[in-house]
Protein backbone atom coordinates (compact mmCIF):
# COMPACT_ATOMS: atom_id res chain seq x y z
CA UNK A 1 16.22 -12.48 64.03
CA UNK A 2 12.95 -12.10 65.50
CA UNK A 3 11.78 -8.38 66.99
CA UNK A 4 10.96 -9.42 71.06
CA UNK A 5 8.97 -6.15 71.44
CA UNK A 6 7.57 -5.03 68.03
CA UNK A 7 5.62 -1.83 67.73
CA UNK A 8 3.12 -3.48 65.26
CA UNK A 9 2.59 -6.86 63.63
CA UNK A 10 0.95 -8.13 60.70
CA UNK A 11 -1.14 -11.08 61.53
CA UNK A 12 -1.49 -13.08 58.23
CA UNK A 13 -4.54 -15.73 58.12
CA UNK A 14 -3.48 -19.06 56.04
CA UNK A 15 -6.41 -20.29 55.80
CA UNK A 16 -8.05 -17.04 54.01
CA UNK A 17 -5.16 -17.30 51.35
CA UNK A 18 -5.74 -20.83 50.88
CA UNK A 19 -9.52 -20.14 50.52
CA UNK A 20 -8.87 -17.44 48.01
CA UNK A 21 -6.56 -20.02 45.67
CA UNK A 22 -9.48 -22.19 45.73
CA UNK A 23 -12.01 -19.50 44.45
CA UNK A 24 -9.86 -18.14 42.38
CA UNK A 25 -9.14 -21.78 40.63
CA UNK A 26 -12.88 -22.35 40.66
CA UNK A 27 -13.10 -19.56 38.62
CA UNK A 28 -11.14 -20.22 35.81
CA UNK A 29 -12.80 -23.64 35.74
CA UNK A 30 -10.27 -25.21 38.06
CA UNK A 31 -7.04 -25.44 35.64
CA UNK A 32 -3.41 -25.91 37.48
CA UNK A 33 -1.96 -23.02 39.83
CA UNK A 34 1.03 -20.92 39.63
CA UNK A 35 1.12 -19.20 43.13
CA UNK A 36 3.12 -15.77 42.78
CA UNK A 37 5.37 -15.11 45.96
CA UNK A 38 7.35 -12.65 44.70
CA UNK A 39 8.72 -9.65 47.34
CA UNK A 40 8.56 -12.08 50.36
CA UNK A 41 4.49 -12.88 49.05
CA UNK A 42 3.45 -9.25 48.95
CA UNK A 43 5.57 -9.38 52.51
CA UNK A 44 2.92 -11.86 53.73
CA UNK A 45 6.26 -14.46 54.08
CA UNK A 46 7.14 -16.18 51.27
CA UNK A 47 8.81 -19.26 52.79
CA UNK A 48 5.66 -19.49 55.50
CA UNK A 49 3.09 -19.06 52.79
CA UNK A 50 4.28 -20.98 50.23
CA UNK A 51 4.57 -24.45 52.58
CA UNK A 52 1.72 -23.72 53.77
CA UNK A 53 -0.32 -23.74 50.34
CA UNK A 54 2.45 -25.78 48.12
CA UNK A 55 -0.03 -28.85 48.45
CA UNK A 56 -2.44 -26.39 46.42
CA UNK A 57 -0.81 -24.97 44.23
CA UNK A 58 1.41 -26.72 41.19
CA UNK A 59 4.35 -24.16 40.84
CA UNK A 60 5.45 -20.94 42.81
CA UNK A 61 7.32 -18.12 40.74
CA UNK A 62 9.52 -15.17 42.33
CA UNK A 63 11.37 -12.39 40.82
CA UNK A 64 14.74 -13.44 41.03
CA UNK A 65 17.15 -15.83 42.20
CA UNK A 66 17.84 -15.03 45.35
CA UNK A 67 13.52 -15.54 45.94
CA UNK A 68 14.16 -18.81 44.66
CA UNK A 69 16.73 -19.83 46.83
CA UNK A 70 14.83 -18.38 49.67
CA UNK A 71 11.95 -21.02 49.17
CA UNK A 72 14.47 -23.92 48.32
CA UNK A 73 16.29 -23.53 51.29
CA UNK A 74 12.67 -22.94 53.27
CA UNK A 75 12.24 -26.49 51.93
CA UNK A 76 9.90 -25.84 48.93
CA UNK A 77 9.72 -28.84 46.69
CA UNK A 78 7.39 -27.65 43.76
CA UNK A 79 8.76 -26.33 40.19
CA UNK A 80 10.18 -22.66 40.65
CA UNK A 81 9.99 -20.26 37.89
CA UNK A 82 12.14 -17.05 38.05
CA UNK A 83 11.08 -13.89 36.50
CA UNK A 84 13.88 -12.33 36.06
CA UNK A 85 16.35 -11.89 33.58
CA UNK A 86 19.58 -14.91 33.66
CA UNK A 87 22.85 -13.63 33.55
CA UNK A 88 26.66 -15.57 33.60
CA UNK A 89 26.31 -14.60 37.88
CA UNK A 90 23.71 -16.73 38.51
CA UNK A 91 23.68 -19.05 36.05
CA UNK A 92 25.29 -22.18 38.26
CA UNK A 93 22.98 -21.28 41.01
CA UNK A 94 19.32 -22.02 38.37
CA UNK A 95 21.19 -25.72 38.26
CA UNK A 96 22.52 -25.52 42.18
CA UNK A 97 19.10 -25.26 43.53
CA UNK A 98 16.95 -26.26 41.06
CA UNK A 99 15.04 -23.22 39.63
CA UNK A 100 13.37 -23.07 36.28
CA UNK A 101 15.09 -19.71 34.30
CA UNK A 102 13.02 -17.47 31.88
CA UNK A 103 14.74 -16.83 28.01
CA UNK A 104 13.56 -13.56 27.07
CA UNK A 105 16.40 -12.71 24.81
CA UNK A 106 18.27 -14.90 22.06
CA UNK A 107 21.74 -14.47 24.53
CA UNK A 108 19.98 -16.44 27.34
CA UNK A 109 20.06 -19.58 25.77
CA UNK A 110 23.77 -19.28 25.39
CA UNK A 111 23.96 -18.12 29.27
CA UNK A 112 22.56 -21.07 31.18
CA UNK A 113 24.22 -24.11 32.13
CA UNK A 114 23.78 -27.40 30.30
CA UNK A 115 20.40 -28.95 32.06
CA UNK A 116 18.63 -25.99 33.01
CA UNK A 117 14.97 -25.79 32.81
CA UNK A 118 13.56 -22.36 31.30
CA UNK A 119 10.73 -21.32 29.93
CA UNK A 120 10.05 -18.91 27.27
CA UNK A 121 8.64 -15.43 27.83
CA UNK A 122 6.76 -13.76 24.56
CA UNK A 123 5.98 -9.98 25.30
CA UNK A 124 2.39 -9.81 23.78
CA UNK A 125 2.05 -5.77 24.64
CA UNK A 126 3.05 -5.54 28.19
CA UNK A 127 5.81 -3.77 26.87
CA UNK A 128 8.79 -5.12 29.53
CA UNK A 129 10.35 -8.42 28.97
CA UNK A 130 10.04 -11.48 26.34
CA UNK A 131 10.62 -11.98 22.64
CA UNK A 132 8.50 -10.39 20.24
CA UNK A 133 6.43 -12.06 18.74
CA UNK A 134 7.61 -11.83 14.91
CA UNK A 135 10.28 -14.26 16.38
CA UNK A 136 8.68 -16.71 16.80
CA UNK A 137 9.82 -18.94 14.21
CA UNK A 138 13.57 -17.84 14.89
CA UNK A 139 13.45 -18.53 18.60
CA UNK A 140 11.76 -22.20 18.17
CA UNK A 141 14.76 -22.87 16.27
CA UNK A 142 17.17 -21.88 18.96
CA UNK A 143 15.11 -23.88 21.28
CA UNK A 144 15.54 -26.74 18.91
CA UNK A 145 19.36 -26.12 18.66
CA UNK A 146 19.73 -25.78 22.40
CA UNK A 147 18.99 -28.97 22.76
CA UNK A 148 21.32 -28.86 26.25
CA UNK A 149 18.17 -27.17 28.12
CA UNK A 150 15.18 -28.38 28.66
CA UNK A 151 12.26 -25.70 28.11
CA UNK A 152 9.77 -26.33 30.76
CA UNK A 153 6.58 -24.22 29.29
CA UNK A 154 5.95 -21.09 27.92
CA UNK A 155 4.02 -17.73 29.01
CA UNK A 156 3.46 -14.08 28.37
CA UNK A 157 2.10 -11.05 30.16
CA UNK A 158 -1.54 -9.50 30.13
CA UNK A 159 -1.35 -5.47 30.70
CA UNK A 160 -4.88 -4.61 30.84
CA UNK A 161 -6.61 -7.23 32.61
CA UNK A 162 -7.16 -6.12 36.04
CA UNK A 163 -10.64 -5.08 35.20
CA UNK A 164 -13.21 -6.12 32.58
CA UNK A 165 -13.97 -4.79 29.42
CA UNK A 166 -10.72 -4.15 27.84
CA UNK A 167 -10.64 -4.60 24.42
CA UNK A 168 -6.86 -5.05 24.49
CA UNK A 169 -7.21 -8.48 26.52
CA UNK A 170 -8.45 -10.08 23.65
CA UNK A 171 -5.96 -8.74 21.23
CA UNK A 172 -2.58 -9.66 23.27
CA UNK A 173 -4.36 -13.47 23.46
CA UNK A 174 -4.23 -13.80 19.99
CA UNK A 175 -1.17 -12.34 19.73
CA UNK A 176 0.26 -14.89 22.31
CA UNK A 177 -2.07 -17.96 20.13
CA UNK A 178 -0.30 -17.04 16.89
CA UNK A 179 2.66 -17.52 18.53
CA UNK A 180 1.86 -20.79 20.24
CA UNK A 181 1.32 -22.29 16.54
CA UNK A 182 5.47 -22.20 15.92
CA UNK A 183 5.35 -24.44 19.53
CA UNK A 184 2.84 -27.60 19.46
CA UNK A 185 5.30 -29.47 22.01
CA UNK A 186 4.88 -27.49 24.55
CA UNK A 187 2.96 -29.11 27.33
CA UNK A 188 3.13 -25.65 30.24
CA UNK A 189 1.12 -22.67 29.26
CA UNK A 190 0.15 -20.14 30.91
CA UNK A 191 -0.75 -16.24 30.82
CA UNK A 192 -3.54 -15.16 32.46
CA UNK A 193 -3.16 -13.69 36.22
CA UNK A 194 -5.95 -13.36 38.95
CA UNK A 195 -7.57 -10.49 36.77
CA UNK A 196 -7.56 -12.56 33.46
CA UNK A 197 -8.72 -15.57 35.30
CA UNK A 198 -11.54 -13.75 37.37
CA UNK A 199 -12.53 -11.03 34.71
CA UNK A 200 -12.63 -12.70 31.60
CA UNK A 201 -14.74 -15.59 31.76
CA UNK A 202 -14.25 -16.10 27.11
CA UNK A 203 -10.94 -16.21 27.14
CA UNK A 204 -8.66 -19.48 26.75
CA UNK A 205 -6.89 -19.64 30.00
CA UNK A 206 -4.54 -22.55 28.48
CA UNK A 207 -3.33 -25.33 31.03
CA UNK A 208 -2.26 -22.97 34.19
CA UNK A 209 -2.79 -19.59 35.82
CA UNK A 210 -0.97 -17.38 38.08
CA UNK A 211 -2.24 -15.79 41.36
CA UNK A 212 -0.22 -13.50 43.49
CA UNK A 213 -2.03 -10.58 44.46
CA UNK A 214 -5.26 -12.57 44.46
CA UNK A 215 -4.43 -15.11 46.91
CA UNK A 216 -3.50 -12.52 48.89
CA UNK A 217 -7.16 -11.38 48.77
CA UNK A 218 -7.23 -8.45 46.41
CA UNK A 219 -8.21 -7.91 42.62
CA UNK A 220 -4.98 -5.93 40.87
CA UNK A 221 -7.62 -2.84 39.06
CA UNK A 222 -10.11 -1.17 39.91
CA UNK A 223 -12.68 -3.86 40.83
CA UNK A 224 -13.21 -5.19 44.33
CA UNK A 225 -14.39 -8.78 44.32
CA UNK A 226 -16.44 -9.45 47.49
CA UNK A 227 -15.67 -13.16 47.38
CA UNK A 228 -12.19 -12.44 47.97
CA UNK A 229 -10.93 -11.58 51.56
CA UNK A 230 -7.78 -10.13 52.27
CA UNK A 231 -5.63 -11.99 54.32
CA UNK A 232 -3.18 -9.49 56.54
CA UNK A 233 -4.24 -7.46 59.22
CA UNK A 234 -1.90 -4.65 60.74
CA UNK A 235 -2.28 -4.09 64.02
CA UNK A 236 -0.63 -1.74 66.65
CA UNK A 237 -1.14 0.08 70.17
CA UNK A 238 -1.64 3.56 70.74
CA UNK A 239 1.79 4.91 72.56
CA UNK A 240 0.76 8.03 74.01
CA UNK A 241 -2.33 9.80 74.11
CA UNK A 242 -2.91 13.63 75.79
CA UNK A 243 -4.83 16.41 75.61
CA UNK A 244 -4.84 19.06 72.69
CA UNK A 245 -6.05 22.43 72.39
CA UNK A 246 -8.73 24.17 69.44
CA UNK A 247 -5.75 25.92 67.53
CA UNK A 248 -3.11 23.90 68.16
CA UNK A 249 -0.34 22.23 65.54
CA UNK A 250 0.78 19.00 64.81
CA UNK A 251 3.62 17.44 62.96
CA UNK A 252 6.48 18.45 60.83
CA UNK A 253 4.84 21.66 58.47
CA UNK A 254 1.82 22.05 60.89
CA UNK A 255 -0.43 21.10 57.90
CA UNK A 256 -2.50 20.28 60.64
CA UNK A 257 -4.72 22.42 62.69
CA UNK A 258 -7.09 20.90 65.82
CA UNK A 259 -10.25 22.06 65.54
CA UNK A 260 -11.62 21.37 69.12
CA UNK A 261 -10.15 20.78 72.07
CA UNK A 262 -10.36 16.83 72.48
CA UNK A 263 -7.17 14.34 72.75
CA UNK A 264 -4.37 13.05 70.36
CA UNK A 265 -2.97 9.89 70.12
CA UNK A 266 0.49 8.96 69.03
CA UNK A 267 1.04 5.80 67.37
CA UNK A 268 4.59 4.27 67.29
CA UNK A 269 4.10 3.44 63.41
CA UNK A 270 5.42 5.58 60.45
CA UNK A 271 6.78 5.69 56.84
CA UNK A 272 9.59 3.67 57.73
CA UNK A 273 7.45 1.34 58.72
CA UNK A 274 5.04 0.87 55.47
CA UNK A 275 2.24 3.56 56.24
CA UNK A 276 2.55 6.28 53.41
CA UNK A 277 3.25 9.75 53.50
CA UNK A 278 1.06 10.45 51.05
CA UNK A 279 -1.81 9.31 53.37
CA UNK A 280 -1.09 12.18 55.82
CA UNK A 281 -4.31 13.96 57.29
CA UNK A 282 -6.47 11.21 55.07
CA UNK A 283 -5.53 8.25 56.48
CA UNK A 284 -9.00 6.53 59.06
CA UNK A 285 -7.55 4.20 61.43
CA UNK A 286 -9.78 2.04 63.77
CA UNK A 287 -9.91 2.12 67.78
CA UNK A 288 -12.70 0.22 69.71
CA UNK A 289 -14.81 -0.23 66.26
CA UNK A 290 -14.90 3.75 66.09
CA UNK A 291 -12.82 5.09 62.80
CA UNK A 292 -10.77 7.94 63.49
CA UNK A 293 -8.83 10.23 61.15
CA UNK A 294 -5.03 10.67 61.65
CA UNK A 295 -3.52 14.15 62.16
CA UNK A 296 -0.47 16.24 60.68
CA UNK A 297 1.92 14.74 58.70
CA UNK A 298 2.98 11.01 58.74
CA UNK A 299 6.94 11.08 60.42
CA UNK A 300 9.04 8.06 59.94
CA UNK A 301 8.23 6.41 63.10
CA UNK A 302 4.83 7.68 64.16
CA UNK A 303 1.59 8.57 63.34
CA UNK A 304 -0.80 10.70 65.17
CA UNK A 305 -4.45 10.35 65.71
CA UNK A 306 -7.18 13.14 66.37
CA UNK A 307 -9.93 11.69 68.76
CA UNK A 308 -12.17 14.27 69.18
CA UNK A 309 -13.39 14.05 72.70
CA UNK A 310 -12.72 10.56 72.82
CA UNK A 311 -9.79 9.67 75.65
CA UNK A 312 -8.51 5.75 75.65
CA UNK A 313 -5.42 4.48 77.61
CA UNK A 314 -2.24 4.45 76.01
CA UNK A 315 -1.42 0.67 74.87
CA UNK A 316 -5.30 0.52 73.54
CA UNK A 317 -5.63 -1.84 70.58
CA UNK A 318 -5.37 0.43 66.98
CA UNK A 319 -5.95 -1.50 63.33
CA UNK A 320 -4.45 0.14 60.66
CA UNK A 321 -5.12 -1.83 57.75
CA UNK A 322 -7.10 -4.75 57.02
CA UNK A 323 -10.07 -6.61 58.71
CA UNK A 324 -13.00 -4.00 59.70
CA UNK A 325 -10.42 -1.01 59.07
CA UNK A 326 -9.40 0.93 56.28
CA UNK A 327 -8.21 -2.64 53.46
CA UNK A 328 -4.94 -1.91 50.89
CA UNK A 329 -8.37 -0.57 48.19
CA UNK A 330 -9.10 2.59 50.34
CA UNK A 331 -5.28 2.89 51.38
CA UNK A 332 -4.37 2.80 47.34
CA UNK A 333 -7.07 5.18 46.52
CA UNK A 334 -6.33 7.90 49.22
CA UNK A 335 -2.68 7.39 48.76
CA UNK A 336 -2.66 7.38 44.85
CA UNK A 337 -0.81 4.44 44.36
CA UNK A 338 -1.76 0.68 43.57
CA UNK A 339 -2.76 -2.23 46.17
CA UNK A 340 0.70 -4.01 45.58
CA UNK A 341 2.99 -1.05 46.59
CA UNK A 342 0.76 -0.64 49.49
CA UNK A 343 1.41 -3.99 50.65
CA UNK A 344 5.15 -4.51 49.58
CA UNK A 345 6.03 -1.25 51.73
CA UNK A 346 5.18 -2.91 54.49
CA UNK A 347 8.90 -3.24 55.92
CA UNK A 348 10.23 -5.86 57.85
CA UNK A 349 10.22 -3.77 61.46
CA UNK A 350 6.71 -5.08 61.42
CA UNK A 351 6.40 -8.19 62.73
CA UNK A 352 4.77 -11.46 61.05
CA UNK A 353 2.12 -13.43 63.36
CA UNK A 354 0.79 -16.24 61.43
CA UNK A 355 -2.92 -17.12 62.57
């Protein structure tokens, strides 16, 4: 059900994700695409995103099965791979709606339903899910055995490679190679992600790649690549604005103290909405191309906004992330966090406009 009078929206730009696929796939010398949509895309809209760019990409993966039944019933026709784990619940619905399972575990392949696709997940040194790779040889022989599947590809996980020079990139791919050699017949591989593919131009990047975060516009680490552009914008309207006094408080704690008499503005955003808590009294927000800092401490539904001797009319245009404001780099780096939590907090009270 769509929110008639939302207090912010989130305009997401197609086009710029479909631009950023393209870069990124130039990049690792144009191999096949494996768009990550995962948490609604990084709560750009899975279902809107994904048929917009499925003529782009050659699979979409998600986290669990629910994701993938999501895009199947949002009429997604490519190959969908599901991260998660299989259990006896879901089983029936990998075969109902046509999703590709991962076997990470020797019980999987006694789990699934006769016909399912999977693919196999090694864990290389990411340290979460897969098989190990010492069994190697045992688990090509269950694949052989379960003949009732049909094993789809196989893929593992790099840890380290959201930024160059990490010495541990190159050890997990030979890891991953040694255990390719107990599985010639495998046509699908595939294990590097936007930071792999972008950041490590000498390493084998197999037959596919995986973008998620990129395609959204942003580099996983520490790096910022300029010829990436992020694609969401979040945009509200100041709800009040009024005078304050040198001296006065503001917010829950009063960790906030005005230090001239000027004007505050109250926006109707807040924690519940996806703006952190831990950005309180850090957070710059942009009002007529003039950056502003916010004041006190972030509440659940609003934020406030110190503007100095600056007064604008209530219902005046405010960006809070994205385009020439404050991007989800500076919001992970002031809030302490990563770019993907920034973006995945963003809750459904904000509204999607797609542009």
């Amino acid at each position: 059900m769509r929110n008639h009078f939302p207090v912010s929206i989130a305009e997401i730009h197609l086009e710029t994700i479909k631009k950023n696929i393209r870069i990124i796939q130039q990049k690792a010398s144009a191999r096949k695409v494996l768009a990550v949509v995962k948490c609604d895309a990084y709560r750009h809209g899975a279902v809107t995103v994904s048929k917009f760019i499925e003529g782009n990409v050659d699979w979409f993966a998600v986290a669990s099965v629910d994701e993938g039944i999501e895009l199947r019933m949002g009429g997604i026709k490519k190959p969908v791979l599901v991260f998660g784990v299989p259990t006896y619940e879901n089983a029936a619905a990998y075969q109902t709606h046509n999703l590709t399972a991962t076997i990470s575990d020797v019980a999987h392949f006694s789990v699934l339903m006769d016909g399912t696709s999977y693919q196999l997940n090694f864990d290389t040194g990411m340290g979460r899910l897969g098989f190990s790779p010492a069994q190697a040889a045992d688990v090509r022989q269950l694949a052989i055995a379960s003949q009732r599947l049909a094993c789809s590809g196989i893929y593992s996980h790099y840890a380290t490679a959201d930024d160059p020079g990490s010495d541990y990139v190159y050890i997990q791919q030979q890891r991953f190679k040694q255990v390719l050699t107990h599985f010639p017949e495998i046509p699908l591989i595939h294990m590097s992600n936007t930071g792999a593919a972008t950041n490590y131009d000498d390493i084998d990047h197999f037959g596919m790649i995986r973008t998620g975060l990129g395609m959204m516009g942003y580099n996983a680490g520490y790096t910022r690549h300029s010829w990436l552009t992020p694609a969401l914008i979040w945009k509200t309207k100041a709800a009040q604005v009024r005078p304050i006094k040198r001296g006065d408080v503001v917010s829950y704690s009063s960790t906030w103290v005005c230090p001239e008499d000027g004007f505050l503005a109250t926006l109707p955003v807040g924690y519940a909405d996806g703006v952190p808590r831990s950005l309180s009294n850090k957070l710059h927000v942009l009002i007529n191309d003039t950056y502003y800092r916010q004041a006190g401490n972030i509440t659940m539904d609003m934020t406030m906004v110190f503007l100095g001797k600056e007064n604008i009319e209530p219902r005046t245009d405010v960006i809070l992330l994205g385009g020439s404001a404050w991007n989800a780099y500076e919001w992970a780096e002031h809030g302490q966090t990563n770019v993907h939590e920034i973006l995945t907090n963003i809750t459904p009270r904000v509204e999607k406009v797609y542009i």
